[in-house]
N, C-alpha and C. Protein backbone atom coordinates (compact mmCIF):
# COMPACT_ATOMS: atom_id res chain seq x y z
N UNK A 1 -45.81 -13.28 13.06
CA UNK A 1 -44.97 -13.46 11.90
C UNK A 1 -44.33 -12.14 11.46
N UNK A 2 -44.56 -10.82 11.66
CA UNK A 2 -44.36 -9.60 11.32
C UNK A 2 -43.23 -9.56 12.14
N UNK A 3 -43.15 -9.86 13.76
CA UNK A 3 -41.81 -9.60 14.17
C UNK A 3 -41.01 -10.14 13.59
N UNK A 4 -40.84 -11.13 13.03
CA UNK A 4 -39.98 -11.88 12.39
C UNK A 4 -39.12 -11.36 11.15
N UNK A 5 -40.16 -10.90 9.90
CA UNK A 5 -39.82 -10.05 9.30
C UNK A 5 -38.72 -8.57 9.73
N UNK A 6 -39.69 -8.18 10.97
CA UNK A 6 -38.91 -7.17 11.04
C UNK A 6 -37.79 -7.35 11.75
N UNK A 7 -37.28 -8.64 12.83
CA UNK A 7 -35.84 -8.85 13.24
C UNK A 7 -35.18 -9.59 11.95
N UNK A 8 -35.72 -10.08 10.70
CA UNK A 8 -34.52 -10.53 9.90
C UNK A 8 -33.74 -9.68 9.15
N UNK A 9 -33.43 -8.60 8.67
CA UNK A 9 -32.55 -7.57 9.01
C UNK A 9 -31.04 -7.81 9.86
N UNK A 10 -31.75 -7.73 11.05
CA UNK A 10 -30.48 -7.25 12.43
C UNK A 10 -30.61 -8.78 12.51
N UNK A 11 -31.25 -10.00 12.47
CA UNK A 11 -30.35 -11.56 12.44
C UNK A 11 -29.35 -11.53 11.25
N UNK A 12 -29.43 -11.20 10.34
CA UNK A 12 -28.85 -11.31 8.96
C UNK A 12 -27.36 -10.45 9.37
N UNK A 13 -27.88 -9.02 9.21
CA UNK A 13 -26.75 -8.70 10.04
C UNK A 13 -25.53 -9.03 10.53
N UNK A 14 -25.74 -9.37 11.85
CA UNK A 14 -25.47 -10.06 12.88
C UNK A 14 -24.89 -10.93 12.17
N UNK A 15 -24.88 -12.25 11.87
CA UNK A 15 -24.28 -13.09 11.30
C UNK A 15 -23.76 -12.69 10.50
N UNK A 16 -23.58 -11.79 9.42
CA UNK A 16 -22.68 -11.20 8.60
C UNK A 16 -21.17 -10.75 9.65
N UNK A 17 -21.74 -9.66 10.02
CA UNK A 17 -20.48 -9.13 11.51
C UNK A 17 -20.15 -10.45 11.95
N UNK A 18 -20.79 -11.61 12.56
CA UNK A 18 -20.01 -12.13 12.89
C UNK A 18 -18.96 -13.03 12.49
N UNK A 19 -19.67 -13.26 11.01
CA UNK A 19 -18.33 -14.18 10.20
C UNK A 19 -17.26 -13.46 9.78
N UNK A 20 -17.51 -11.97 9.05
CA UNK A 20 -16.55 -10.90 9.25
C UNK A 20 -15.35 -10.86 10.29
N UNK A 21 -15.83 -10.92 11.93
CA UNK A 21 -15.04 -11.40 12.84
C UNK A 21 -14.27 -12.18 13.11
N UNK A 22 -14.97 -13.17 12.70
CA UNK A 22 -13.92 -14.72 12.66
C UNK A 22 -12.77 -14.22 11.30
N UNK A 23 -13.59 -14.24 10.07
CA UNK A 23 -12.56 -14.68 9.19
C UNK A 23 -11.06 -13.58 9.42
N UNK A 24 -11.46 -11.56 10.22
CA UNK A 24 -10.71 -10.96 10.10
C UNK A 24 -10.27 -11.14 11.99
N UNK A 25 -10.21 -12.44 12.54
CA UNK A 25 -9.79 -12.64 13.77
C UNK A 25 -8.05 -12.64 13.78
N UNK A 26 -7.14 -13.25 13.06
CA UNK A 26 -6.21 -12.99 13.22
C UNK A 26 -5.52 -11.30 13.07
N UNK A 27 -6.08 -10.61 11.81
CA UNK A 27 -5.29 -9.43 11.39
C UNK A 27 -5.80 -8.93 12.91
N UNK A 28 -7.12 -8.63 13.28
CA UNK A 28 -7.27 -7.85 14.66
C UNK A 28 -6.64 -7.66 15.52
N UNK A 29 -6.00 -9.29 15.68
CA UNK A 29 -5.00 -9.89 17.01
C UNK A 29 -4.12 -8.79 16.74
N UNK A 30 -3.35 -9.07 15.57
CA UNK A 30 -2.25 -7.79 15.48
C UNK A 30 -2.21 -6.80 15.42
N UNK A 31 -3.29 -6.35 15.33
CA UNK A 31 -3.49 -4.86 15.10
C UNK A 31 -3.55 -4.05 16.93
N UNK A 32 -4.58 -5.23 17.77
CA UNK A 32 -4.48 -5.04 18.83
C UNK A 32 -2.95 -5.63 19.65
N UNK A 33 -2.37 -6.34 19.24
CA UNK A 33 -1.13 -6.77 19.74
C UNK A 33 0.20 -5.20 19.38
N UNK A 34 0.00 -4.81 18.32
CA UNK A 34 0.57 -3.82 17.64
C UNK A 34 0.50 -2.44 18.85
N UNK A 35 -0.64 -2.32 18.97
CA UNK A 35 -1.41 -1.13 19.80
C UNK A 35 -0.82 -1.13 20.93
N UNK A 36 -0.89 -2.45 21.30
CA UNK A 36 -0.38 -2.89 22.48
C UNK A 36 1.50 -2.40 23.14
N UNK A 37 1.83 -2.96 22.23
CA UNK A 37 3.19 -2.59 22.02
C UNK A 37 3.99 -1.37 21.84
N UNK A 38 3.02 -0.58 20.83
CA UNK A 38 3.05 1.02 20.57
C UNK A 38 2.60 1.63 22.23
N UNK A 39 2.10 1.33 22.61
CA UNK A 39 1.57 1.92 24.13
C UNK A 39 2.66 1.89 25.21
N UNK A 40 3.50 0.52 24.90
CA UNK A 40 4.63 0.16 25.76
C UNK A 40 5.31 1.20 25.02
N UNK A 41 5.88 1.00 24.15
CA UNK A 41 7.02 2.13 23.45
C UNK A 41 6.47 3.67 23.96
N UNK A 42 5.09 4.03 24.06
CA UNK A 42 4.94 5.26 24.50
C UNK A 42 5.48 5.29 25.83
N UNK A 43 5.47 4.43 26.70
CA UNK A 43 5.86 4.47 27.91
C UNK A 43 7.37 4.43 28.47
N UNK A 44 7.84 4.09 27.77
CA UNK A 44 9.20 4.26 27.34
C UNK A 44 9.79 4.89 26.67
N UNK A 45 9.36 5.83 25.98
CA UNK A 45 10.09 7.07 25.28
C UNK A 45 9.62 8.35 26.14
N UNK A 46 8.60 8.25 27.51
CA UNK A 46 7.97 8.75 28.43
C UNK A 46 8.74 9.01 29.47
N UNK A 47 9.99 7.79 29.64
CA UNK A 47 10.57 7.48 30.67
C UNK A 47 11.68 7.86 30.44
N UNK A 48 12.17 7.79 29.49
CA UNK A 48 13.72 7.78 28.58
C UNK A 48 13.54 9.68 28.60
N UNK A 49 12.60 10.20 28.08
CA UNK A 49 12.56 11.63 28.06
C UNK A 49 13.05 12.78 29.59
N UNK A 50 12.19 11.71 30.68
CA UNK A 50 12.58 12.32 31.78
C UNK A 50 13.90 12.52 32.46
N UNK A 51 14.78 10.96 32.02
CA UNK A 51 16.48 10.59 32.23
C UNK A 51 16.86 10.81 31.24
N UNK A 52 16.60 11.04 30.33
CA UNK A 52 17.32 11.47 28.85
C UNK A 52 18.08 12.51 28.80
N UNK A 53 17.63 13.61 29.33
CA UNK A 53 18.98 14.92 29.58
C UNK A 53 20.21 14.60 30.10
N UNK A 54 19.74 13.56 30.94
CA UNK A 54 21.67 13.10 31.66
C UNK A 54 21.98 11.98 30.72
N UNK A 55 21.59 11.09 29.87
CA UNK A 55 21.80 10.27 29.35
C UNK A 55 22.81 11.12 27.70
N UNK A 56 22.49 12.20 27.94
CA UNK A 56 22.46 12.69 26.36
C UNK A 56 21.60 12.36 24.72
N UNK A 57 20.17 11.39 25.55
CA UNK A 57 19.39 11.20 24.50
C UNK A 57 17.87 12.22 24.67
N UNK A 58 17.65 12.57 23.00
CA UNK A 58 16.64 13.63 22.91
C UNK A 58 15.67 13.27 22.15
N UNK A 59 15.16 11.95 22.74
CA UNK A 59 14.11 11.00 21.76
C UNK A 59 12.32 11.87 21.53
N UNK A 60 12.25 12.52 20.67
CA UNK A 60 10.73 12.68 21.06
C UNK A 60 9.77 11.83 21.58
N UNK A 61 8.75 12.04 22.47
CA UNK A 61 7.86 11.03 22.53
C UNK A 61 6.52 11.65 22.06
N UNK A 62 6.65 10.59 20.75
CA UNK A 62 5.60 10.87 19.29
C UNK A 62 5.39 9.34 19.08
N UNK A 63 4.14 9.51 18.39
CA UNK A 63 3.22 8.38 17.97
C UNK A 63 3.94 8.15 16.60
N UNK A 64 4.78 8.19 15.82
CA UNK A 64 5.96 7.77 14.83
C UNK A 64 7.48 7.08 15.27
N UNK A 65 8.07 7.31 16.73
CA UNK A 65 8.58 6.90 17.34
C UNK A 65 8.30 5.46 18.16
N UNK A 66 7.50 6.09 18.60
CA UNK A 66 6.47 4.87 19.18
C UNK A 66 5.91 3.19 18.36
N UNK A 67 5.80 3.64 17.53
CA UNK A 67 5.31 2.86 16.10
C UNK A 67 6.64 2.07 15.77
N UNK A 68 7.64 3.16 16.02
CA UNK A 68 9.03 2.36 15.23
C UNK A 68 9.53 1.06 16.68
N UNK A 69 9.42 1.65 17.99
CA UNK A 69 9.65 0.84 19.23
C UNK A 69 8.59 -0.13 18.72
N UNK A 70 7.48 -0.26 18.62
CA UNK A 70 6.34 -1.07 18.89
C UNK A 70 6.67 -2.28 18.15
N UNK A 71 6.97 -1.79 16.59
CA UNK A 71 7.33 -2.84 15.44
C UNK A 71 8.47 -3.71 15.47
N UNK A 72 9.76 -2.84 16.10
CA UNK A 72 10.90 -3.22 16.10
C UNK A 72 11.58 -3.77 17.82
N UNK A 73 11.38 -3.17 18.21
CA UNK A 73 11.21 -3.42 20.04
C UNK A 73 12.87 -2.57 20.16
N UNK A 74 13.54 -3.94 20.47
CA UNK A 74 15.23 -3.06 21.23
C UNK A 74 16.41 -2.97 19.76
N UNK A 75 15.94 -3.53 18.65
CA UNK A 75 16.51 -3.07 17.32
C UNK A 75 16.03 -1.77 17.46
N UNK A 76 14.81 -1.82 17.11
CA UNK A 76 14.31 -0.05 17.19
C UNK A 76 14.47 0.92 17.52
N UNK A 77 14.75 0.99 19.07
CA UNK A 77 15.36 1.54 19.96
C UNK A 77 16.89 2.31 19.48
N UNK A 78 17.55 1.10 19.42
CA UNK A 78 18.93 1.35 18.99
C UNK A 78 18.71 2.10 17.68
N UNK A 79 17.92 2.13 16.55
CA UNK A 79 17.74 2.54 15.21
C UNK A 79 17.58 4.45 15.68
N UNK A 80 16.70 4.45 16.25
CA UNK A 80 16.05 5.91 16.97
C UNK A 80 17.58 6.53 17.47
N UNK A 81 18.32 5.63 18.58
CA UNK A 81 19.20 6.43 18.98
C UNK A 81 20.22 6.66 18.29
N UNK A 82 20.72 5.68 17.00
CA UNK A 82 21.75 5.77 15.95
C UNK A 82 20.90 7.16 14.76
N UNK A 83 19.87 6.98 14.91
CA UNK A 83 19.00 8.36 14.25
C UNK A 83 19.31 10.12 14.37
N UNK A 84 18.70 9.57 16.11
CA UNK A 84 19.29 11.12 16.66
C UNK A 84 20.50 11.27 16.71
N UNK A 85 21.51 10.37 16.90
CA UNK A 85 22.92 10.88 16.73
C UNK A 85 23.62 11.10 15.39
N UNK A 86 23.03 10.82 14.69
CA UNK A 86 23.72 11.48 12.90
C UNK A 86 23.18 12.55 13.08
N UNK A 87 21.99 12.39 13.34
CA UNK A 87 21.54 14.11 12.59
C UNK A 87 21.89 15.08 13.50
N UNK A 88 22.31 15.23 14.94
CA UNK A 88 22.74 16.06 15.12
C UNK A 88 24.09 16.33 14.97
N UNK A 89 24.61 15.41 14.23
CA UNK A 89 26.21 15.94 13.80
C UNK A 89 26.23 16.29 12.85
């Protein structure tokens, strides 16, 4: 009977975390869907950097950039490059 005592704790727990899980199952999705996306945009402002000198674009590749691709996708894109071109005029 003492083990018992001493696993109800980490059962209690446990079932706490796991309804936690469920109920915060959607925001996660996005947060990992988000991540997801930001990772693509890193990979692409990765790519764009290397052809970018002949292109005439000077996109940093930064985790604020990235964020803006991730959220926005090919609006975004276009937002970044209408960005860098004001400000350097």
């Amino acid at each position: 009977m003492d083990w018992l005592l001493d696993a109800l704790p980490w059962i209690v727990g446990g079932l706490i975390l796991a309804l936690a899980l469920m109920a915060l199952r959607r925001p996660l999705n996005a947060l990992v869907h988000l991540a997801m996306r930001t990772g693509v945009g890193l990979g692409v402002l990765y790519a764009l950097s290397l052809a970018g000198g002949s292109l005439g674009l000077r996109l940093g590749v930064n985790l604020a950039n990235a964020l803006v691709l991730g959220l926005l996708g090919a609006p975004g894109f276009g937002l970044l490059v209408l960005m860098d071109w004001a400000l350097t005029i």
